[in-house]
N, C-alpha and C. Protein backbone atom coordinates (compact mmCIF):
# COMPACT_ATOMS: atom_id res chain seq x y z
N UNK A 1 171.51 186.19 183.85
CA UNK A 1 171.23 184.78 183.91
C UNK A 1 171.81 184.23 185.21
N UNK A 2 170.86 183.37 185.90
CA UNK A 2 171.40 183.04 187.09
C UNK A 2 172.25 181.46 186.68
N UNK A 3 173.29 181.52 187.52
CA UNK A 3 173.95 180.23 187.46
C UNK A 3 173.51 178.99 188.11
N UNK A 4 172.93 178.11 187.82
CA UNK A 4 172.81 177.03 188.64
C UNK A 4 173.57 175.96 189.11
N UNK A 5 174.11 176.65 190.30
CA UNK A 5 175.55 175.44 190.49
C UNK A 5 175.10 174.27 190.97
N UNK A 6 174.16 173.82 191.26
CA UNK A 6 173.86 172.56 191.49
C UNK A 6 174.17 171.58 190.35
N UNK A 7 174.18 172.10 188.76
CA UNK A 7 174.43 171.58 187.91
C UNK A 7 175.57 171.58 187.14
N UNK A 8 176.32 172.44 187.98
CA UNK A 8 177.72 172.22 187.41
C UNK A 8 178.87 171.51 188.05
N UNK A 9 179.04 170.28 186.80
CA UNK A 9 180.09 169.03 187.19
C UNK A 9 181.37 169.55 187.89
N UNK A 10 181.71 170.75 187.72
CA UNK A 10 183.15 170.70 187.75
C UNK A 10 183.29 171.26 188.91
N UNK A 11 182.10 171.15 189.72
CA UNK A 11 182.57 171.92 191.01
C UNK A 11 182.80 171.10 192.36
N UNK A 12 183.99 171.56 192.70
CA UNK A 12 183.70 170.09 194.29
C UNK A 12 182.58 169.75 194.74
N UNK A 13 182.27 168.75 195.11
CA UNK A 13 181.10 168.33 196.04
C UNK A 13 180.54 169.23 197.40
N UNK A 14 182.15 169.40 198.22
CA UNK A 14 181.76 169.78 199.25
C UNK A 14 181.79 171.86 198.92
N UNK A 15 182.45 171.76 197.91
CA UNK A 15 181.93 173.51 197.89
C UNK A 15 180.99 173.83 197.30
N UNK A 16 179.82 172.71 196.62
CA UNK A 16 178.60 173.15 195.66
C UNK A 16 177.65 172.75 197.20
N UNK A 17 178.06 172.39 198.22
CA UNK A 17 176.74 172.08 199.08
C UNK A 17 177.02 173.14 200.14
N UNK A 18 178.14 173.64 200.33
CA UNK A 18 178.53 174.71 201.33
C UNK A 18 177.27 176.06 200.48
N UNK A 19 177.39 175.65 199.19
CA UNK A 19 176.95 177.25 198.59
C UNK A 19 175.26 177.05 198.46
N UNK A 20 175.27 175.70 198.17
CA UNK A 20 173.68 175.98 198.31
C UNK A 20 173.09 175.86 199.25
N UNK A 21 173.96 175.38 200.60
CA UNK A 21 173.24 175.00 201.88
C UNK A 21 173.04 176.29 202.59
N UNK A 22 174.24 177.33 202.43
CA UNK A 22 174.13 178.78 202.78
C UNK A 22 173.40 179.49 202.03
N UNK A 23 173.20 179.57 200.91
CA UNK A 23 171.66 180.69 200.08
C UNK A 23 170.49 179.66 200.80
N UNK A 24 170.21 178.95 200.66
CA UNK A 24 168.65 178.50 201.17
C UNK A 24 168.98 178.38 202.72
N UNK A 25 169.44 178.61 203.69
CA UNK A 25 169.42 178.74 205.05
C UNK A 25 169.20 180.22 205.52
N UNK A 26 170.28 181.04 204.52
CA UNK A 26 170.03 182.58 204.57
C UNK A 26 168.93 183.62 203.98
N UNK A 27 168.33 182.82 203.02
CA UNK A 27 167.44 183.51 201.97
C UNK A 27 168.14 184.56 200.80
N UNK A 28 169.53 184.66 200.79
CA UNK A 28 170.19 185.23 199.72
C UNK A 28 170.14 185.25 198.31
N UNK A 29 170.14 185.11 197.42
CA UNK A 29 170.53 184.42 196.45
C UNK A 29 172.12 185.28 196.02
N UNK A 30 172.52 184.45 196.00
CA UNK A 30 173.85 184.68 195.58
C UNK A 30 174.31 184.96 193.82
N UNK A 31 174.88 185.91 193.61
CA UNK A 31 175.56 186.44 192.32
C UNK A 31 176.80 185.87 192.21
N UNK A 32 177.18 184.91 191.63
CA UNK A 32 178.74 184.70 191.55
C UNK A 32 179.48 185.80 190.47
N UNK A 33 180.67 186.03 190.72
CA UNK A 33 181.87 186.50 190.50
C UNK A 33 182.58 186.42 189.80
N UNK A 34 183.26 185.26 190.11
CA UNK A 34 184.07 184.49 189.25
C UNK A 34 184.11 183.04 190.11
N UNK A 35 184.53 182.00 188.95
CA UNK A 35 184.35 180.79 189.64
C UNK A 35 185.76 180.57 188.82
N UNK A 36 185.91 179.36 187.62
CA UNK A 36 187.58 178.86 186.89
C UNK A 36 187.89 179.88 186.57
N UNK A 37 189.14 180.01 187.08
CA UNK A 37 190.44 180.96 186.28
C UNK A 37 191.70 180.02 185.67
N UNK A 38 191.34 180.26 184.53
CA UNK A 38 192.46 179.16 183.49
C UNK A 38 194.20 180.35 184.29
N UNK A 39 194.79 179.13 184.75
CA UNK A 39 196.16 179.39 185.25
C UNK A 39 196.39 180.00 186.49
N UNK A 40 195.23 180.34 186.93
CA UNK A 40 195.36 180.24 188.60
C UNK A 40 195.97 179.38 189.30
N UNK A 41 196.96 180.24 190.49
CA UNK A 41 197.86 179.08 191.16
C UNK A 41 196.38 178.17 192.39
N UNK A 42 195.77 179.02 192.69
CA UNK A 42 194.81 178.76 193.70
C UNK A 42 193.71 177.71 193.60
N UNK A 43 193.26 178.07 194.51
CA UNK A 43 191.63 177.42 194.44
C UNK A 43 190.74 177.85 193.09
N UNK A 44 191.12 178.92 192.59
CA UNK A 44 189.66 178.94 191.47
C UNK A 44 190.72 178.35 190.22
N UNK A 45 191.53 177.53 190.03
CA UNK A 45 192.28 176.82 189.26
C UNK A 45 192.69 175.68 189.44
N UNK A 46 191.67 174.56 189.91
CA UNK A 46 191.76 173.40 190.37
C UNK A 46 190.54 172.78 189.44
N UNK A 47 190.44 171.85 189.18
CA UNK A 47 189.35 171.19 188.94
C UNK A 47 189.36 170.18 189.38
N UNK A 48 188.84 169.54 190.98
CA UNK A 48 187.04 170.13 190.39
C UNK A 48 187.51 171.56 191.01
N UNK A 49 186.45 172.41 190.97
CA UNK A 49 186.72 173.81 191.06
C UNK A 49 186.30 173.89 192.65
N UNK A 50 187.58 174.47 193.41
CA UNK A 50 187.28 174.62 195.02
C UNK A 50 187.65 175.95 195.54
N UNK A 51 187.04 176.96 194.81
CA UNK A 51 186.85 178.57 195.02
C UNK A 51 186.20 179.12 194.10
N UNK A 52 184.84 179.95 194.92
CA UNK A 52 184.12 180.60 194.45
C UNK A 52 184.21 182.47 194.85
N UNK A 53 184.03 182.96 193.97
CA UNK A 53 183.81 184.91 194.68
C UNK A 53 182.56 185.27 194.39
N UNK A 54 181.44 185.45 195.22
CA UNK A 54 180.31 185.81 195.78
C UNK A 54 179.76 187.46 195.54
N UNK A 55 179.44 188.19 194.67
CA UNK A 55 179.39 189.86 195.09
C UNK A 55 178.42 190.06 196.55
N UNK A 56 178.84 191.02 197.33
CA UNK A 56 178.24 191.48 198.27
C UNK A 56 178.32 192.85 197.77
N UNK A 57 177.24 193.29 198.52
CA UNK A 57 176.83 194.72 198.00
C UNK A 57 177.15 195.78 199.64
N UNK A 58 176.77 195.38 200.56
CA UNK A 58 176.45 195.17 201.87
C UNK A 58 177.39 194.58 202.72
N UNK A 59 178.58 195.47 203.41
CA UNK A 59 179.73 194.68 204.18
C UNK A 59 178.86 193.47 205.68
N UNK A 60 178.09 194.06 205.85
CA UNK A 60 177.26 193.61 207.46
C UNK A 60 176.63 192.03 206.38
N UNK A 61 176.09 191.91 205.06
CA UNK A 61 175.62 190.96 204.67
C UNK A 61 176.72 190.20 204.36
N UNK A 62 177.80 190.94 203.91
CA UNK A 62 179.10 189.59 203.73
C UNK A 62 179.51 189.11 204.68
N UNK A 63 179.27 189.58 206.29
CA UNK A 63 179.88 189.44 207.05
C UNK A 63 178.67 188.22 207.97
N UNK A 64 177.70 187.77 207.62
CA UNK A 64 176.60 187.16 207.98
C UNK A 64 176.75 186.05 207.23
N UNK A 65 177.33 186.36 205.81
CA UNK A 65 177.22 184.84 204.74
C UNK A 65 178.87 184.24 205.56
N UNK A 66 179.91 184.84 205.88
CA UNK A 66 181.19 184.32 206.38
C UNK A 66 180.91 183.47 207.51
N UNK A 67 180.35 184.74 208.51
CA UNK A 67 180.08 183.73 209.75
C UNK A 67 178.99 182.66 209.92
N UNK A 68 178.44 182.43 209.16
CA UNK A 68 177.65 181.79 208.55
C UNK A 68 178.16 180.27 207.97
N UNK A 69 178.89 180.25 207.08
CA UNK A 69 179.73 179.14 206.62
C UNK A 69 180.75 179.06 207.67
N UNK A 70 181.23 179.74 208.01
CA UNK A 70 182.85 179.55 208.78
C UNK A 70 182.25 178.29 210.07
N UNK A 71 181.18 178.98 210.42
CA UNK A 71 180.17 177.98 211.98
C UNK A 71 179.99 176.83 211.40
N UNK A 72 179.96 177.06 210.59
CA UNK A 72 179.72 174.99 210.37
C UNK A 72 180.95 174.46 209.47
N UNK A 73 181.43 175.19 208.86
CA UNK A 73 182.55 174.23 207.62
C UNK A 73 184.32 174.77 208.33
N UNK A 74 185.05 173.66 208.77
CA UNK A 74 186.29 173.65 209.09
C UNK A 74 186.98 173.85 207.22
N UNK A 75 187.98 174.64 207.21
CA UNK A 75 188.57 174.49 205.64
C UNK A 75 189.60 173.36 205.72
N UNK A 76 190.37 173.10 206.76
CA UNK A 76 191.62 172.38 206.64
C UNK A 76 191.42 171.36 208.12
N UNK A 77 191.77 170.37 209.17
CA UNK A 77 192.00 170.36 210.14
C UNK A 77 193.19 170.51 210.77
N UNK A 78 194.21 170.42 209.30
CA UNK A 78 195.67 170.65 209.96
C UNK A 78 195.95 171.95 209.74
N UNK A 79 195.17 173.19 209.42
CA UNK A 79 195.59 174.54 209.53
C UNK A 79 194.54 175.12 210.19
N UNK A 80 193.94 175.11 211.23
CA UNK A 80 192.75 175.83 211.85
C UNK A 80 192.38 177.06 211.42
N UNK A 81 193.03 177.89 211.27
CA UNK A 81 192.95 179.36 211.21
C UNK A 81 192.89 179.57 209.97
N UNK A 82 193.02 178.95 208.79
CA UNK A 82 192.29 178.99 207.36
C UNK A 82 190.62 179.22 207.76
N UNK A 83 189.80 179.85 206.95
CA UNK A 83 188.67 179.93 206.54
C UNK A 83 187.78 179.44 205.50
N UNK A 84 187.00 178.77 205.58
CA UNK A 84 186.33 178.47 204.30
C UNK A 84 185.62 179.84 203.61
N UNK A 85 185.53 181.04 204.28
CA UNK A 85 184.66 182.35 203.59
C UNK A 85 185.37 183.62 204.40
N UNK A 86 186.07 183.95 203.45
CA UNK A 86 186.78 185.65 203.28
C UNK A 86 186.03 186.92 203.04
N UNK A 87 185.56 187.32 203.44
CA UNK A 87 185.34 189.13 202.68
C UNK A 87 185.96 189.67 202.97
N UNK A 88 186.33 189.71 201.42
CA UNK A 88 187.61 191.08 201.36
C UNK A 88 186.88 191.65 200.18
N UNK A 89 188.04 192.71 200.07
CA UNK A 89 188.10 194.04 198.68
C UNK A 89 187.09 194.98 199.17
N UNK A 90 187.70 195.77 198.38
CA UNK A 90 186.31 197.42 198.73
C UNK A 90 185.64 197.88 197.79
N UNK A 91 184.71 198.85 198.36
CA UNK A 91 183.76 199.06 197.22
C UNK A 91 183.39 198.41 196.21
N UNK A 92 183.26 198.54 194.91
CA UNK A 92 182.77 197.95 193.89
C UNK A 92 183.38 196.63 194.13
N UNK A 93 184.37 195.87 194.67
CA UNK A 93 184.93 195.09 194.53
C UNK A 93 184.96 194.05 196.02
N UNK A 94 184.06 194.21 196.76
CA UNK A 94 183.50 193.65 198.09
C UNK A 94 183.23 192.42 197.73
N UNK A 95 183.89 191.18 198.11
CA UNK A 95 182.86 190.21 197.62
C UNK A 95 183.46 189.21 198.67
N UNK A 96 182.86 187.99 198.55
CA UNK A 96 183.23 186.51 199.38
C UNK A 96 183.88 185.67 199.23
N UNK A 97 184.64 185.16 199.20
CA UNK A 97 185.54 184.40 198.66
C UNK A 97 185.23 182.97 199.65
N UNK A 98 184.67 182.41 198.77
CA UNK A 98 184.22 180.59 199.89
C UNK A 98 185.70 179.49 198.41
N UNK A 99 185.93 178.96 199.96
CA UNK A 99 186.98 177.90 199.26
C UNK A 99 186.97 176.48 199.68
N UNK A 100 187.64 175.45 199.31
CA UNK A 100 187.26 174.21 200.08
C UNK A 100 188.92 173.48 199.97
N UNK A 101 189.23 172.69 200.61
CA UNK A 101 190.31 171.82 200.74
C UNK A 101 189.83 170.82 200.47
N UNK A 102 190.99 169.38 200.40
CA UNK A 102 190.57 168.32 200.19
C UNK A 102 190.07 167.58 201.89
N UNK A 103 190.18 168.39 202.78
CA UNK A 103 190.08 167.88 203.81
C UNK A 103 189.12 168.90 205.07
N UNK A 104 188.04 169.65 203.38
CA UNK A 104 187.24 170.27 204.29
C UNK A 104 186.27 169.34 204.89
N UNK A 105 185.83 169.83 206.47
CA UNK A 105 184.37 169.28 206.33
C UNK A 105 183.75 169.97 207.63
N UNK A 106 182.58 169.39 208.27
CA UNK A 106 181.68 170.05 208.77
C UNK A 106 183.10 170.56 210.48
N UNK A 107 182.70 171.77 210.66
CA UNK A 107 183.04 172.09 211.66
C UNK A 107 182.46 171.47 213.18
């Protein structure tokens, strides 16, 4: 079943438009991961929810959806070198990690 995050309330604003503005620019469709983790210190334990994990199958395609978001979305302005999109983990466990601050916005 595909998720339709356009319709889910609990997700930040600016990380439900980062995710759908990148699948329909890229032609992807994206598999999410995991989105709330009840007791997470992080981002996927915030509500509204401001971290998503993406599966990539394909390191060269995770690495197209990163640079991809990273070119247009700043994560912080007072930490530059934060990212809004990570790929990490290996093998079976390759995936994207897109996050948002309260003070993300367009790069």
């Amino acid at each position: 079943m595909k998720i339709d995050i356009a319709q889910l309330a609990f997700i930040d604003p600016t990380l439900r438009d980062i995710l759908l503005q990148a699948e329909k620019a890229t032609g992807f469709e994206f598999t999410i991961t995991s989105l709330y983790r009840i007791g997470d210190k992080g981002v996927h334990g915030t509500l509204p929810l401001r971290g998503a994990d993406l599966r990539v199958r394909l390191p060269a395609a995770g690495e197209v959806m990163a640079d991809y978001i990273n070119a247009r979305w700043q994560y912080d302005s007072e930490r530059p070198a934060m990212r809004c999109a990570v790929l990490h983990g290996m093998g079976a466990n390759l995936h994207l990690h897109v996050q948002v601050h309260p003070r993300t916005g367009r790069a």
